[in-house]
Every structure is written in structure tokens, then in C-alpha cells.
N, C-alpha and C. Protein backbone atom coordinates (compact mmCIF):
# COMPACT_ATOMS: atom_id res chain seq x y z
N UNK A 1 -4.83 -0.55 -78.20
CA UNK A 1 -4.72 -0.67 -76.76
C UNK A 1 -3.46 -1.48 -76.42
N UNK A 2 -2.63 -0.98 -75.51
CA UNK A 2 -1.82 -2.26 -75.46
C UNK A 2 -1.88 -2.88 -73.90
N UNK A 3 -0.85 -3.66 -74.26
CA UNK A 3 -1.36 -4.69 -73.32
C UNK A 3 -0.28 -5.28 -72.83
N UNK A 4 -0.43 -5.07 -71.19
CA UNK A 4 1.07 -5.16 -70.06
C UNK A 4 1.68 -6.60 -70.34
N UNK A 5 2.84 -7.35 -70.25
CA UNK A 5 3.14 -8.13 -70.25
C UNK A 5 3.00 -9.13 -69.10
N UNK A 6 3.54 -10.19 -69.01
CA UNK A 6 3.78 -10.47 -67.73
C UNK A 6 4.82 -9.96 -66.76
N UNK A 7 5.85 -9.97 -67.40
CA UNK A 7 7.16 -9.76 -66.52
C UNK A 7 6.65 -7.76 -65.92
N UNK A 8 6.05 -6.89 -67.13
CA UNK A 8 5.70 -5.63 -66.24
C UNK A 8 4.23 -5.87 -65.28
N UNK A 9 3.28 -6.51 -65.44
CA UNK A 9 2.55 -7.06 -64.19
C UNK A 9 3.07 -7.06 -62.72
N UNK A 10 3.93 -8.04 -62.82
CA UNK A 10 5.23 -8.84 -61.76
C UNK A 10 5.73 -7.58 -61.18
N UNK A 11 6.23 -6.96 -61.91
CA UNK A 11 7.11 -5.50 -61.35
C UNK A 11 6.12 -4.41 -60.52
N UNK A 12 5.23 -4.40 -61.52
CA UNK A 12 3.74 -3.87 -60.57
C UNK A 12 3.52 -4.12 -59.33
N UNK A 13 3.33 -5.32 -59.71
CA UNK A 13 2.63 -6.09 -58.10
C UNK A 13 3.46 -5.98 -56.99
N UNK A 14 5.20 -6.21 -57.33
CA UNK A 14 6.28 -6.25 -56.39
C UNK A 14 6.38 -4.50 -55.92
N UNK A 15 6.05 -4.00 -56.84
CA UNK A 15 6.57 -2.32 -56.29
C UNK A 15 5.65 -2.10 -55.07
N UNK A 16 4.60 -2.66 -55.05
CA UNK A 16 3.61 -2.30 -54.30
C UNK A 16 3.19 -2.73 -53.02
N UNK A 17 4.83 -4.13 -52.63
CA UNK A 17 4.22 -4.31 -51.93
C UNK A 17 4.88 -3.15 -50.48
N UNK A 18 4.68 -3.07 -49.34
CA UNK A 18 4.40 -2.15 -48.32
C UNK A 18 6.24 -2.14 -47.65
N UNK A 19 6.76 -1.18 -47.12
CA UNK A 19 7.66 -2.21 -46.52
C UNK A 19 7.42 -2.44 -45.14
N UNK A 20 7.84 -3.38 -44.93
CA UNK A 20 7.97 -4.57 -43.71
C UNK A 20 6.73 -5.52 -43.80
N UNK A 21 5.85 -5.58 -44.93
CA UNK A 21 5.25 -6.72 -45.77
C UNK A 21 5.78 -7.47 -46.63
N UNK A 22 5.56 -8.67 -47.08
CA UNK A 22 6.60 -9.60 -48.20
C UNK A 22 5.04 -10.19 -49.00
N UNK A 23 5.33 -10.86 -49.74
CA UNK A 23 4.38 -11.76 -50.58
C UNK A 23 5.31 -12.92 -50.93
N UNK A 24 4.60 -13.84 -50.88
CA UNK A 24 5.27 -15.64 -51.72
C UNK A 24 5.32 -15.03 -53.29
N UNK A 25 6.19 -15.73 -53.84
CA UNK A 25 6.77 -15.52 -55.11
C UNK A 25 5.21 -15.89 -55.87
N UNK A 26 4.43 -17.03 -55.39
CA UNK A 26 3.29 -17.66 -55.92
C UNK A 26 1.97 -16.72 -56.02
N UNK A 27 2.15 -16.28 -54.54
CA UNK A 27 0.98 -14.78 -54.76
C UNK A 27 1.36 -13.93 -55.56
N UNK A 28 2.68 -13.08 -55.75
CA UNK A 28 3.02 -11.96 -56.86
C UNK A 28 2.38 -13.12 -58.61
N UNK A 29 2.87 -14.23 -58.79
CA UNK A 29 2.26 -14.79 -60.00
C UNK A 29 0.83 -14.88 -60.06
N UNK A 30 0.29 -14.92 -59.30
CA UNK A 30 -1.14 -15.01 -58.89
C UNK A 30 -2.06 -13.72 -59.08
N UNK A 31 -1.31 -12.50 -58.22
CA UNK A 31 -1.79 -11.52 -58.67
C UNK A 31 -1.80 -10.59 -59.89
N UNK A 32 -0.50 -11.21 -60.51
CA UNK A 32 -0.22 -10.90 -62.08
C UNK A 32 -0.68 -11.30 -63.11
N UNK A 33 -1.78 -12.64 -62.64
CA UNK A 33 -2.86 -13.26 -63.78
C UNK A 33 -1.91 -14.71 -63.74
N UNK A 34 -0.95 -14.89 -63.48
CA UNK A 34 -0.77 -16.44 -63.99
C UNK A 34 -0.58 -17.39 -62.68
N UNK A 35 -1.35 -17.74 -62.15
CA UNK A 35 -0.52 -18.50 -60.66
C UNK A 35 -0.07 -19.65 -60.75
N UNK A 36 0.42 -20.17 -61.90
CA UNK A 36 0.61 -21.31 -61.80
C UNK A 36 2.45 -20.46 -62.56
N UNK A 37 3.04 -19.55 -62.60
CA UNK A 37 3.78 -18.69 -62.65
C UNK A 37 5.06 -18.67 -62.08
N UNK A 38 4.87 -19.00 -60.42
CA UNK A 38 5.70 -18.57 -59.60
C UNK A 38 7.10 -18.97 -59.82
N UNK A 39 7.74 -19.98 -60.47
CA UNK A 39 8.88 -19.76 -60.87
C UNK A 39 9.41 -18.36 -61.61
N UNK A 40 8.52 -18.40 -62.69
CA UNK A 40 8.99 -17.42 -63.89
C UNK A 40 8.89 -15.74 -63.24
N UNK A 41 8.06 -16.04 -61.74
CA UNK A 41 8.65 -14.76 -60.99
C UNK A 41 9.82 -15.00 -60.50
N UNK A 42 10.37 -15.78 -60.15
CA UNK A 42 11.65 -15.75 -59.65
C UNK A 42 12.60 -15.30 -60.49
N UNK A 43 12.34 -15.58 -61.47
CA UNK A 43 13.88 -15.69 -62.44
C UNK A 43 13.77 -14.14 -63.37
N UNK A 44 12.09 -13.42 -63.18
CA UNK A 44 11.98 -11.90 -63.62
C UNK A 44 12.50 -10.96 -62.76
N UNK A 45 12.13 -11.54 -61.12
CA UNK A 45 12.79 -10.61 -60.08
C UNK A 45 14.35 -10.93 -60.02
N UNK A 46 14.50 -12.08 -60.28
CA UNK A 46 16.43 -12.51 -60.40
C UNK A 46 17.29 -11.09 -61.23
N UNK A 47 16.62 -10.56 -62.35
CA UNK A 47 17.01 -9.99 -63.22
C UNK A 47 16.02 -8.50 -63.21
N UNK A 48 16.52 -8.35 -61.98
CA UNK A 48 15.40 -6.59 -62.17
C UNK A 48 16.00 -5.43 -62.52
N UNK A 49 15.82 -4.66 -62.88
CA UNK A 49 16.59 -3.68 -63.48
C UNK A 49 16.26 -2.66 -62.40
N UNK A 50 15.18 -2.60 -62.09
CA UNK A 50 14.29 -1.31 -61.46
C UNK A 50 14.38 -1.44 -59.71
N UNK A 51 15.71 -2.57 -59.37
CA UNK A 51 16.07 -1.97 -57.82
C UNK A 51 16.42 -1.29 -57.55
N UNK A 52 16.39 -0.20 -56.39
CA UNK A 52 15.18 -0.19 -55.13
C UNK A 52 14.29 0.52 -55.60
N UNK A 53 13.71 0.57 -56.67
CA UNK A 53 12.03 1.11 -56.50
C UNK A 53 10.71 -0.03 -56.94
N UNK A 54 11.54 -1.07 -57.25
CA UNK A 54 10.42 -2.17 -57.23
C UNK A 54 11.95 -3.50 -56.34
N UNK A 55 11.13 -3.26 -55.10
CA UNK A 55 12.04 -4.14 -53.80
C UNK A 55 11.50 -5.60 -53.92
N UNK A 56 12.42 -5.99 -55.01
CA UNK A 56 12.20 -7.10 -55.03
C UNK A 56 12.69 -8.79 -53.76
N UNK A 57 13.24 -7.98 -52.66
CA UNK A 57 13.73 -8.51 -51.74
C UNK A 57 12.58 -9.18 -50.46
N UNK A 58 11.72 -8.16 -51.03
CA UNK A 58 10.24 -8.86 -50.06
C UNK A 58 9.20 -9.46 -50.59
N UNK A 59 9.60 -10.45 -51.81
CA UNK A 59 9.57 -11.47 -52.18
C UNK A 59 9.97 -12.76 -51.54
N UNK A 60 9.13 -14.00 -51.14
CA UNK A 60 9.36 -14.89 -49.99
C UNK A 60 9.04 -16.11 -50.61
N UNK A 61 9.32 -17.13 -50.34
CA UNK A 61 9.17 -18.47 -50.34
C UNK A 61 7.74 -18.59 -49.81
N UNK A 62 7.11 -19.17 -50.57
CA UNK A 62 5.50 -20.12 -50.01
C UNK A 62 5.66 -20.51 -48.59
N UNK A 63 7.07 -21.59 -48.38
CA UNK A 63 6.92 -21.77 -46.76
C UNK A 63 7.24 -21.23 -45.63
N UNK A 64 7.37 -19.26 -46.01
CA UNK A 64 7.88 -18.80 -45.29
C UNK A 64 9.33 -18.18 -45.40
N UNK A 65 10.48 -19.16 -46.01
CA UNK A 65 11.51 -19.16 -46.09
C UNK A 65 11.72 -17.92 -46.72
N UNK A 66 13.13 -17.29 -46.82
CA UNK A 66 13.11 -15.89 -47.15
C UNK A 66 13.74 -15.88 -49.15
N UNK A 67 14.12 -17.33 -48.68
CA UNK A 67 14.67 -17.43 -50.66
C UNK A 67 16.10 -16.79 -50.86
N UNK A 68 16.03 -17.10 -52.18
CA UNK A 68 17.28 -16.06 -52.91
C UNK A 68 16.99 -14.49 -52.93
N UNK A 69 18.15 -14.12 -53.41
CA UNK A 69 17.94 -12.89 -53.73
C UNK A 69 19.32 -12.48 -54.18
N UNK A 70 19.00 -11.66 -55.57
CA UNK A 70 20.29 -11.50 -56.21
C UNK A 70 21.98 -10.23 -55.64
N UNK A 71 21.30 -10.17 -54.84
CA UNK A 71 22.20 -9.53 -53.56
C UNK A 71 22.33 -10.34 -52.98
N UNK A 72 22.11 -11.64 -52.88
CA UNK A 72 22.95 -12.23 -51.46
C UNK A 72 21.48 -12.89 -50.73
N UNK A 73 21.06 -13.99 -50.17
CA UNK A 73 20.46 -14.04 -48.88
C UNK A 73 20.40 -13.32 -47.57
N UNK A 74 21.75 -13.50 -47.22
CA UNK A 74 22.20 -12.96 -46.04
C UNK A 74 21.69 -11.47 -46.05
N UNK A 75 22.08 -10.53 -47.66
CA UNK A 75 21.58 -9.28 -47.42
C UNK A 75 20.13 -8.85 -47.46
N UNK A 76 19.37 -10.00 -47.81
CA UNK A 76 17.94 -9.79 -47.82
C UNK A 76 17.51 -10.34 -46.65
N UNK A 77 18.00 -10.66 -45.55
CA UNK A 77 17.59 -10.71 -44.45
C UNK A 77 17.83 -9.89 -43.80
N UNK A 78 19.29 -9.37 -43.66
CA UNK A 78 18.80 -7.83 -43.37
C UNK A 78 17.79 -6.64 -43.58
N UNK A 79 17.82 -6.67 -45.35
CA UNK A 79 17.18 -5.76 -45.25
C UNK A 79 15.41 -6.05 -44.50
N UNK A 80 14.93 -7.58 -44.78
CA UNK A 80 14.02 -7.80 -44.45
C UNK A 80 13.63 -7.49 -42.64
N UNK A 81 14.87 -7.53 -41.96
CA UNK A 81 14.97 -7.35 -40.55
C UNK A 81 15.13 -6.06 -39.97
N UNK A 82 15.47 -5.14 -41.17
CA UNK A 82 15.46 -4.02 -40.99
C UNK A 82 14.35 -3.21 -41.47
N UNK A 83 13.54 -3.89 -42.15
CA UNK A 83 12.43 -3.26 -42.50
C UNK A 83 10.98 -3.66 -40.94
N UNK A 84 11.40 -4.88 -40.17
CA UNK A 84 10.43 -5.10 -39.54
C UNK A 84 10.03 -6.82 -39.44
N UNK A 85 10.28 -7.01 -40.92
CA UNK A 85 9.75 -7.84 -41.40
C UNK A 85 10.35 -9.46 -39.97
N UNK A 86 11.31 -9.22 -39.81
CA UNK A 86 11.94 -10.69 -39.45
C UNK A 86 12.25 -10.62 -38.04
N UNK A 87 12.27 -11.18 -37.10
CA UNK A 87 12.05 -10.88 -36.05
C UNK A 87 13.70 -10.99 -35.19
N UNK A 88 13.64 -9.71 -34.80
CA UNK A 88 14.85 -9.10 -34.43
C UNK A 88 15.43 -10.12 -33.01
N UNK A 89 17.18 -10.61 -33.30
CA UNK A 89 17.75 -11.21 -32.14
C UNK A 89 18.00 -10.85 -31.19
């Protein structure tokens, strides 16, 4: 039998999420079995191979904040604002 890793968990959970929905980096670790994790999601989504079909951009900060993103901030607020997600000026 084998048996998913963490880092393909993570990719799972992120593909899935909706767009113009996000999740905290802490919930994607959480729902991948490790919640005490949420760094080591950051630094798996830092290094994704599988963008844009696992959008790792709607990935969010616990307090809301929108975070890094290895495109740029600035461009993940777009895309996040263009998906819905952020509330238009």
C-alpha cells in the first residue's frame, strides 16, 4: 500500500481549494494530518511545481494577511482580487 507523503497531502488539500476561497497556511497543515505543520506548508507551496493547477496563491496568513507568494505579493493580490476574494477599490 503506499502511502501519500506530506508535501503530496499539502498539494491535495491546496488544489482543492474553490476559487475566490483561501485557507490559512495552518488549516492546509491541519487538514494534511500535521497542524502543528504550517510553516513546512509554506516553504512546500514556496516551491510548487504544479502552478496553476494546485493555486497555491489562496493560501493566507492565520491573521488574515495575504502572505508571500512566490510570484510576488502584489501579484497574489491581484489574483486574489480578481478571483473575488479581496475586496475590490
Amino acid at each position: 500500500m503506499h502511502k501519500s507523503s506530506f508535501k503530496d497531502k499539502v498539494f491535495v488539500v491546496v488544489s482543492r481549494i474553490p476559487c475566490g476561497q483561501t485557507l490559512s497556511y495552518k488549516e492546509v497543515a491541519k487538514l494534511a494530518g500535521r497542524p502543528k505543520a504550517y510553516r513546512a506548508v509554506g516553504n512546500i507551496l514556496h516551491r510548487n511545481p504544479h502552478w496553476p493547477k494546485v493555486s497555491c496563491h489562496r493560501v493566507i496568513r492565520s491573521d488574515g494577511k495575504i502572505g508571500g507568494w512566490a510570484g510576488g505579493a502584489k501579484k497574489k493580490a491581484l489574483l486574489l482580487k480578481k478571483e473575488g476574494f479581496l475586496k475590490r477599490d
